[in-house]
N, C-alpha and C. Protein backbone atom coordinates (compact mmCIF):
# COMPACT_ATOMS: atom_id res chain seq x y z
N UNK A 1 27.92 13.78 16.44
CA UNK A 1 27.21 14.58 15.47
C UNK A 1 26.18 13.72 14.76
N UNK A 2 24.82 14.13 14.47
CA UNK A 2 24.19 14.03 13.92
C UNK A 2 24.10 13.80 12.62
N UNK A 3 24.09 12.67 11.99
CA UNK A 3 23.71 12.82 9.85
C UNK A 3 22.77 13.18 9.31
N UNK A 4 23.31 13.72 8.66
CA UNK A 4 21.81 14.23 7.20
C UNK A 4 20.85 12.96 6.91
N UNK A 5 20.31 13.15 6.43
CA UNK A 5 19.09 12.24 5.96
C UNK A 5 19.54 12.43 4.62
N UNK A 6 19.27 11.28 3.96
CA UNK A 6 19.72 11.37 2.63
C UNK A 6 18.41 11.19 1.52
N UNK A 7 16.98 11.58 2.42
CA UNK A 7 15.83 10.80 2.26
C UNK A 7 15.31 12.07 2.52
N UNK A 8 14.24 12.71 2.27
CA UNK A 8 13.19 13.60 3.21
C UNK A 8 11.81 12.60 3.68
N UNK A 9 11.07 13.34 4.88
CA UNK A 9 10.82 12.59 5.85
C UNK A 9 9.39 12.32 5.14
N UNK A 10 8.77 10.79 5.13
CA UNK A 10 7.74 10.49 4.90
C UNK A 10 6.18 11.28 5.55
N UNK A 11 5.35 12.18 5.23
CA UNK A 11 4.45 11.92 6.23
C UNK A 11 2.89 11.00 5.74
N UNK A 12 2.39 10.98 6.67
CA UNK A 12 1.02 10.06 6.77
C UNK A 12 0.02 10.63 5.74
N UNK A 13 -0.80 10.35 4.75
CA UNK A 13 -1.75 11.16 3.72
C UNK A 13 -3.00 10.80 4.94
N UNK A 14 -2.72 9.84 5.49
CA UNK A 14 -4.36 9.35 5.80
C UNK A 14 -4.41 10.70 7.39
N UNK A 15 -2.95 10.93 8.16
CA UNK A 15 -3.16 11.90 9.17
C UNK A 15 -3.82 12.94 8.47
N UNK A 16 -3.21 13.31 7.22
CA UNK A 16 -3.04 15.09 6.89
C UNK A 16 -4.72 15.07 6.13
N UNK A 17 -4.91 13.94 6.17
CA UNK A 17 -6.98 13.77 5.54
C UNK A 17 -7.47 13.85 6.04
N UNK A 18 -7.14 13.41 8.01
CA UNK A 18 -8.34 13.16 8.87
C UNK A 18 -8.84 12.01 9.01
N UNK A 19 -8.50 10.80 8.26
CA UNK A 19 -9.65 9.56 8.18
C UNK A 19 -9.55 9.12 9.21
N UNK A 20 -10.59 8.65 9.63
CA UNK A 20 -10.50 7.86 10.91
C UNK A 20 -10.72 6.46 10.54
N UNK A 21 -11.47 5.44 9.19
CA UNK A 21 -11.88 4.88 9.11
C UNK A 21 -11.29 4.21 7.50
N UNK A 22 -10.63 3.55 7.38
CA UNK A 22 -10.33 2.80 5.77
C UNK A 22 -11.34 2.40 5.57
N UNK A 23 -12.03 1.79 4.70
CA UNK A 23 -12.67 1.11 3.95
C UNK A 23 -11.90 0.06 2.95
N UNK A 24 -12.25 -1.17 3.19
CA UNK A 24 -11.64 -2.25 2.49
C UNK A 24 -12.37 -2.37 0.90
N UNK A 25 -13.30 -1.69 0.24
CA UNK A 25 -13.92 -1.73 -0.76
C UNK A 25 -13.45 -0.57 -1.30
N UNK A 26 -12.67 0.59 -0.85
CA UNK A 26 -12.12 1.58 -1.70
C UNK A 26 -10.77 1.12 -2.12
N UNK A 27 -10.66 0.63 -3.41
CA UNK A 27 -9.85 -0.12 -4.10
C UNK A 27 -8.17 0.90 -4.48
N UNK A 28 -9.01 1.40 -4.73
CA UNK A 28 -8.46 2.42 -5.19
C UNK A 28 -6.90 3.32 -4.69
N UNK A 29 -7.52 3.75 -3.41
CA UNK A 29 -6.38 4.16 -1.86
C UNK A 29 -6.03 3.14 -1.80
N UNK A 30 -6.02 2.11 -1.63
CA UNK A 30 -5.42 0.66 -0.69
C UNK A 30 -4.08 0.10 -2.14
N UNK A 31 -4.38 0.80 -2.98
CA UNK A 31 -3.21 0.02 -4.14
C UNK A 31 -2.05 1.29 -4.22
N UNK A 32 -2.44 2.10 -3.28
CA UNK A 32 -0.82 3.39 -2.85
C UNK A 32 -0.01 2.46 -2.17
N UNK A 33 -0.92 1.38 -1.11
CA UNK A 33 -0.11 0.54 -0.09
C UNK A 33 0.16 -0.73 -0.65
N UNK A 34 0.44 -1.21 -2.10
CA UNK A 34 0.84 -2.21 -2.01
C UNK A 34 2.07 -1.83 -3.16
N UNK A 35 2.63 -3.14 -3.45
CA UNK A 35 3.62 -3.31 -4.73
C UNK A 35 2.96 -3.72 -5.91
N UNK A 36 4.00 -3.89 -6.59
CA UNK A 36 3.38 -4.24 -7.95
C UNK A 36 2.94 -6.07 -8.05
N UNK A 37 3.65 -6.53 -7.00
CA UNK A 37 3.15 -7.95 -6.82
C UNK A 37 1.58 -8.41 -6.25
N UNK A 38 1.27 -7.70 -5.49
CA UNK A 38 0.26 -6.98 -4.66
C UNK A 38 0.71 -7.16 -2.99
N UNK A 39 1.81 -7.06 -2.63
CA UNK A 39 2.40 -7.45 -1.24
C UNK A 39 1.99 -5.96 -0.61
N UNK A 40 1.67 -5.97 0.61
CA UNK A 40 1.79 -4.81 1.29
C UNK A 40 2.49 -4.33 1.67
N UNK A 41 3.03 -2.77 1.43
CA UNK A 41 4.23 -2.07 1.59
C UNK A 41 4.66 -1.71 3.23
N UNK A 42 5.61 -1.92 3.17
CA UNK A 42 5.91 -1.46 5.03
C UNK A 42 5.80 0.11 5.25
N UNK A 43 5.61 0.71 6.55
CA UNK A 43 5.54 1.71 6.48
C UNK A 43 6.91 2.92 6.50
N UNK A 44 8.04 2.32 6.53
CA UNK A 44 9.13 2.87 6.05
C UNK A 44 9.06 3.19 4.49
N UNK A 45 8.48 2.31 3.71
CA UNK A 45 7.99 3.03 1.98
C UNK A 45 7.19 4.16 2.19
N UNK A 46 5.92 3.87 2.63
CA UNK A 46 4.70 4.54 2.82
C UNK A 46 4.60 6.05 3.68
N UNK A 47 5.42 5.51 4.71
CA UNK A 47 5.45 6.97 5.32
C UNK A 47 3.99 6.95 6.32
N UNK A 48 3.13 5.69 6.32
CA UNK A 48 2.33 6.00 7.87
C UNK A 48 2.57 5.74 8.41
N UNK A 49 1.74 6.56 9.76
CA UNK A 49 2.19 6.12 10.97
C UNK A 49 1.38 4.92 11.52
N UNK A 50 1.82 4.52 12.45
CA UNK A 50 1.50 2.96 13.24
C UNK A 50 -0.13 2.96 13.33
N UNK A 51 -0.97 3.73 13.43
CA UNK A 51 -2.71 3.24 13.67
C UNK A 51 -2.64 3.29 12.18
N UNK A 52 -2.10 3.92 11.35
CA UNK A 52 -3.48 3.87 10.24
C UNK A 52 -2.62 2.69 9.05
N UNK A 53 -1.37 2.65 9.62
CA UNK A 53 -0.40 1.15 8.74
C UNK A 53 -1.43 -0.12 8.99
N UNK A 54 -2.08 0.04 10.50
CA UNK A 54 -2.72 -0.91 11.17
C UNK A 54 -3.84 -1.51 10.07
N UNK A 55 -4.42 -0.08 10.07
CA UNK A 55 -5.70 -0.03 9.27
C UNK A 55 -6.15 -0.79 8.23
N UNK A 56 -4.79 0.23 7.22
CA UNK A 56 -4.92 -0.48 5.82
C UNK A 56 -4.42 -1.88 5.70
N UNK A 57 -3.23 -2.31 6.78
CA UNK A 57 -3.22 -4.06 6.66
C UNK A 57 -4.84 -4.68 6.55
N UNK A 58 -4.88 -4.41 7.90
CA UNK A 58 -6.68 -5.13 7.87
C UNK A 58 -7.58 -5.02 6.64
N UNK A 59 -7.87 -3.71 6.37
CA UNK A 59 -8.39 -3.17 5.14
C UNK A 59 -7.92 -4.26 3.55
N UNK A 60 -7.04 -4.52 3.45
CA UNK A 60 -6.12 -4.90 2.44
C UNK A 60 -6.66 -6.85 2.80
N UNK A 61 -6.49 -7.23 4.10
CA UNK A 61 -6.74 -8.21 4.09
C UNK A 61 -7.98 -8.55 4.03
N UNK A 62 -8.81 -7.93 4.27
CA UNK A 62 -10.48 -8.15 4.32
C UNK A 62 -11.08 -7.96 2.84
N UNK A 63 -10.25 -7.01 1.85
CA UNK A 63 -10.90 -7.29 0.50
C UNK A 63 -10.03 -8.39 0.31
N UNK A 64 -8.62 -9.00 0.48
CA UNK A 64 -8.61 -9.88 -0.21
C UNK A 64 -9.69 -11.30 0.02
N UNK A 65 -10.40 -11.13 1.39
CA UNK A 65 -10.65 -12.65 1.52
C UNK A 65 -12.56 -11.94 0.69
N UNK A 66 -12.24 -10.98 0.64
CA UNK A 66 -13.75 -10.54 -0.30
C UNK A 66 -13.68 -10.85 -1.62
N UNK A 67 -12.01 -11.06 -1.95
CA UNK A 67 -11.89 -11.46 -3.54
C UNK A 67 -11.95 -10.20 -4.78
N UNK A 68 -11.29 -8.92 -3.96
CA UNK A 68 -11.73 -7.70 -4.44
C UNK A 68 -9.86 -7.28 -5.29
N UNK A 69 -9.11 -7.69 -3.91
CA UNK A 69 -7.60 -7.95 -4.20
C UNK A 69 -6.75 -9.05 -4.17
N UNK A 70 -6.10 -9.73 -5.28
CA UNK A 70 -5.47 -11.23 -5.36
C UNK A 70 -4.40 -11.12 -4.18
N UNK A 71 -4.32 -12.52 -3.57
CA UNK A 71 -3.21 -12.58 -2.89
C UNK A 71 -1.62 -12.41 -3.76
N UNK A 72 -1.72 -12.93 -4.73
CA UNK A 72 -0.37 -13.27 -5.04
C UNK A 72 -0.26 -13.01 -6.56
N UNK A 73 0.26 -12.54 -7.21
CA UNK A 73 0.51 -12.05 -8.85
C UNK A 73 1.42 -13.54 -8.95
N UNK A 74 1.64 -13.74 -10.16
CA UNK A 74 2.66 -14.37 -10.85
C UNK A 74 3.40 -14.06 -11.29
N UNK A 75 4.70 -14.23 -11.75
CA UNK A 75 5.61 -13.69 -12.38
C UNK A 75 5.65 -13.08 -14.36
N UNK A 76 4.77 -14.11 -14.17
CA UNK A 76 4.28 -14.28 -15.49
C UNK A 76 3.23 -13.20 -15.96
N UNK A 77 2.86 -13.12 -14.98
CA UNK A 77 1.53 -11.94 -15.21
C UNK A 77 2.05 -10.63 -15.20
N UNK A 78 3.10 -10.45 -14.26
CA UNK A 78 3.93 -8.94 -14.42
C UNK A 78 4.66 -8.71 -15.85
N UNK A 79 4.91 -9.60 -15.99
CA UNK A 79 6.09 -9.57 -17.26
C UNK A 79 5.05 -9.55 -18.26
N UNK A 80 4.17 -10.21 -19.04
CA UNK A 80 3.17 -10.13 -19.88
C UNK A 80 2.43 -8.48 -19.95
N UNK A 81 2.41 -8.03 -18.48
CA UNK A 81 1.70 -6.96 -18.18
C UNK A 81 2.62 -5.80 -18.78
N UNK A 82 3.56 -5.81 -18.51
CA UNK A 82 4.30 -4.73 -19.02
C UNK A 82 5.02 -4.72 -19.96
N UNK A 83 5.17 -5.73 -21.33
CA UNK A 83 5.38 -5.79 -22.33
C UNK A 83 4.08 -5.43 -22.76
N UNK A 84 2.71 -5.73 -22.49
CA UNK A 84 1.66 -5.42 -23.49
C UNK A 84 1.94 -3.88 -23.39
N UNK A 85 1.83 -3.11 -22.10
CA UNK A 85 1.47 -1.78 -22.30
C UNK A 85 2.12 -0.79 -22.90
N UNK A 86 3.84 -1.26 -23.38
CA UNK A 86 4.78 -0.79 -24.32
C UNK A 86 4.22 -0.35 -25.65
C-alpha cells in the first residue's frame, strides 16, 4: 500500500509562467530561491523542476560574481538583522 503524503505536492512557478529565460539581474525572483543565509535552496523546498532549478543556480551564480548577491551572510549579520526589525 501506498502512503499519504504528509506534504502537498510542490509545483514549478517558473513552468505555470512560461519563462523560458531567468535573468540573473532580476533580484528580486532569484531571493524565492535562496535562504536567509543566501545559500541556494534545493528543489525539494522550491518545488522546481530540473531545467529551470538549472537555471536559477546559474542565474544566482552569475549575479553573485556580478556582486549583485553576497556569497555568504554572517552570523552576525542575521542576528543584528532581526533584532533591529523587532
Amino acid at each position: 500500500m501506498s502512503e499519504k503524503r504528509k506534504y502537498k505536492k510542490r509545483y514549478c512557478k517558473y513552468c505555470e509562467q512560461k519563462v523560458d529565460f531567468i535573468d540573473y539581474k532580476d533580484i528580486a525572483s532569484l531571493k524565492y530561491s535562496l535562504s536567509e543565509r543566501f545559500k541556494i535552496m534545493p528543489r525539494r523546498l522550491t518545488g522546481n523542476c530540473k531545467r529551470h532549478q538549472d537555471m536559477v543556480t546559474i542565474a544566482i551564480k552569475r549575479s553573485r560574481a556580478a556582486a549583485l548577491i553576497p556569497y555568504t551572510v554572517s552570523r552576525k549579520v542575521i542576528a543584528g538583522a532581526s533584532h533591529e526589525e523587532r
